[in-house]
N, C-alpha and C. Protein backbone atom coordinates (compact mmCIF):
# COMPACT_ATOMS: atom_id res chain seq x y z
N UNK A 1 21.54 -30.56 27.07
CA UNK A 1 22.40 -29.41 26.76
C UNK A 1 22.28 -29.05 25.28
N UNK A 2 22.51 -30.34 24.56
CA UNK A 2 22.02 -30.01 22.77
C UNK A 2 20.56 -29.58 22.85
N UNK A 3 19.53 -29.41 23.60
CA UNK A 3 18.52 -28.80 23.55
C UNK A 3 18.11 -27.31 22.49
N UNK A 4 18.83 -26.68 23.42
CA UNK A 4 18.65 -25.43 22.60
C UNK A 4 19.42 -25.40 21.40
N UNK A 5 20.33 -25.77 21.46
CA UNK A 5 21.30 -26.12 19.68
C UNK A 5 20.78 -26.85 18.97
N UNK A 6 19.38 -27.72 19.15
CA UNK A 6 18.40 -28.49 18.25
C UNK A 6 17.57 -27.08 17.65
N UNK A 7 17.17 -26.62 18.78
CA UNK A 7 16.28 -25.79 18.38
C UNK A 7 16.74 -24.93 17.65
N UNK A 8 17.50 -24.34 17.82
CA UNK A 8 18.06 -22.99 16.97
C UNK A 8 18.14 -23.59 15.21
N UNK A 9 18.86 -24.84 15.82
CA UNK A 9 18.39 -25.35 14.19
C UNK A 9 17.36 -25.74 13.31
N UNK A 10 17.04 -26.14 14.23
CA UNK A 10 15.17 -26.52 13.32
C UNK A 10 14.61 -24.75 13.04
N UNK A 11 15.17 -23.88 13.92
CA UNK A 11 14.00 -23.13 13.55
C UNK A 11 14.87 -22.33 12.01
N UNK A 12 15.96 -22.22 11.86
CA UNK A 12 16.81 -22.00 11.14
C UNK A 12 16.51 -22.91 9.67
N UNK A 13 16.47 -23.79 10.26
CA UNK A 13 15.96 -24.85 9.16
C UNK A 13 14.29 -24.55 8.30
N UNK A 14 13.61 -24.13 9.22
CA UNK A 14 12.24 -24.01 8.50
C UNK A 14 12.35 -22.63 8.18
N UNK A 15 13.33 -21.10 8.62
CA UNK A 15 13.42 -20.37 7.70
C UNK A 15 13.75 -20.63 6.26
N UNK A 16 15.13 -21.40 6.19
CA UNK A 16 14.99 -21.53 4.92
C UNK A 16 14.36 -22.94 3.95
N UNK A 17 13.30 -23.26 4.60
CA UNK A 17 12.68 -23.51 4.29
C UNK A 17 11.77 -23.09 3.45
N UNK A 18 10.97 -22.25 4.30
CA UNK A 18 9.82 -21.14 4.46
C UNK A 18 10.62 -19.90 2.82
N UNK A 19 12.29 -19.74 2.53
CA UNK A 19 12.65 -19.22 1.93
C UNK A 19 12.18 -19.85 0.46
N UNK A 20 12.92 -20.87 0.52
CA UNK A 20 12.75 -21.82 -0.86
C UNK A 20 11.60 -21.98 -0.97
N UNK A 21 10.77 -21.97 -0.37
CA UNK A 21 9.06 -22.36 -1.17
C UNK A 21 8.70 -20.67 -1.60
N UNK A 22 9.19 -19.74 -0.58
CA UNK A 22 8.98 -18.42 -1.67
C UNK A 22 9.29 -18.14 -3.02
N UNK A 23 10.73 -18.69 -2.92
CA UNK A 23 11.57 -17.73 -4.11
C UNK A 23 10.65 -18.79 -5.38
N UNK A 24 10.42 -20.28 -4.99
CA UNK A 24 9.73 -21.17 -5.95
C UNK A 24 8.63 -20.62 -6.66
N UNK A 25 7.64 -19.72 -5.64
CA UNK A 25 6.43 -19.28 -5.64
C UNK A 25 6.52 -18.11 -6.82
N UNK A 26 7.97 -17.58 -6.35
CA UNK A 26 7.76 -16.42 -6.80
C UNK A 26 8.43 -16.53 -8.51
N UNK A 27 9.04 -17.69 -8.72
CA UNK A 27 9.74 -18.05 -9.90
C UNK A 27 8.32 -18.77 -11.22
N UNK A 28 7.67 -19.14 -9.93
CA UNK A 28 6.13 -19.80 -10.54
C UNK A 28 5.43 -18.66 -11.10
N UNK A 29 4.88 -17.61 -10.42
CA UNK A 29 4.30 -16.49 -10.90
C UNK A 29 5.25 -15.63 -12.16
């Protein structure tokens, strides 16, 4: 049943993920 409530989080999770290595990227440049 936590199935899909894992998922929603992980994928939630590697957005901001995927966020913070931008804004890093973009603080680098």
């Amino acid at each position: 049943m936590g199935s899909l409530a894992a998922r929603e989080g992980e994928r939630s999770r590697g957005d901001f993920e995927v966020r913070e290595k931008k804004s890093v990227r973009r603080k680098e440049r």
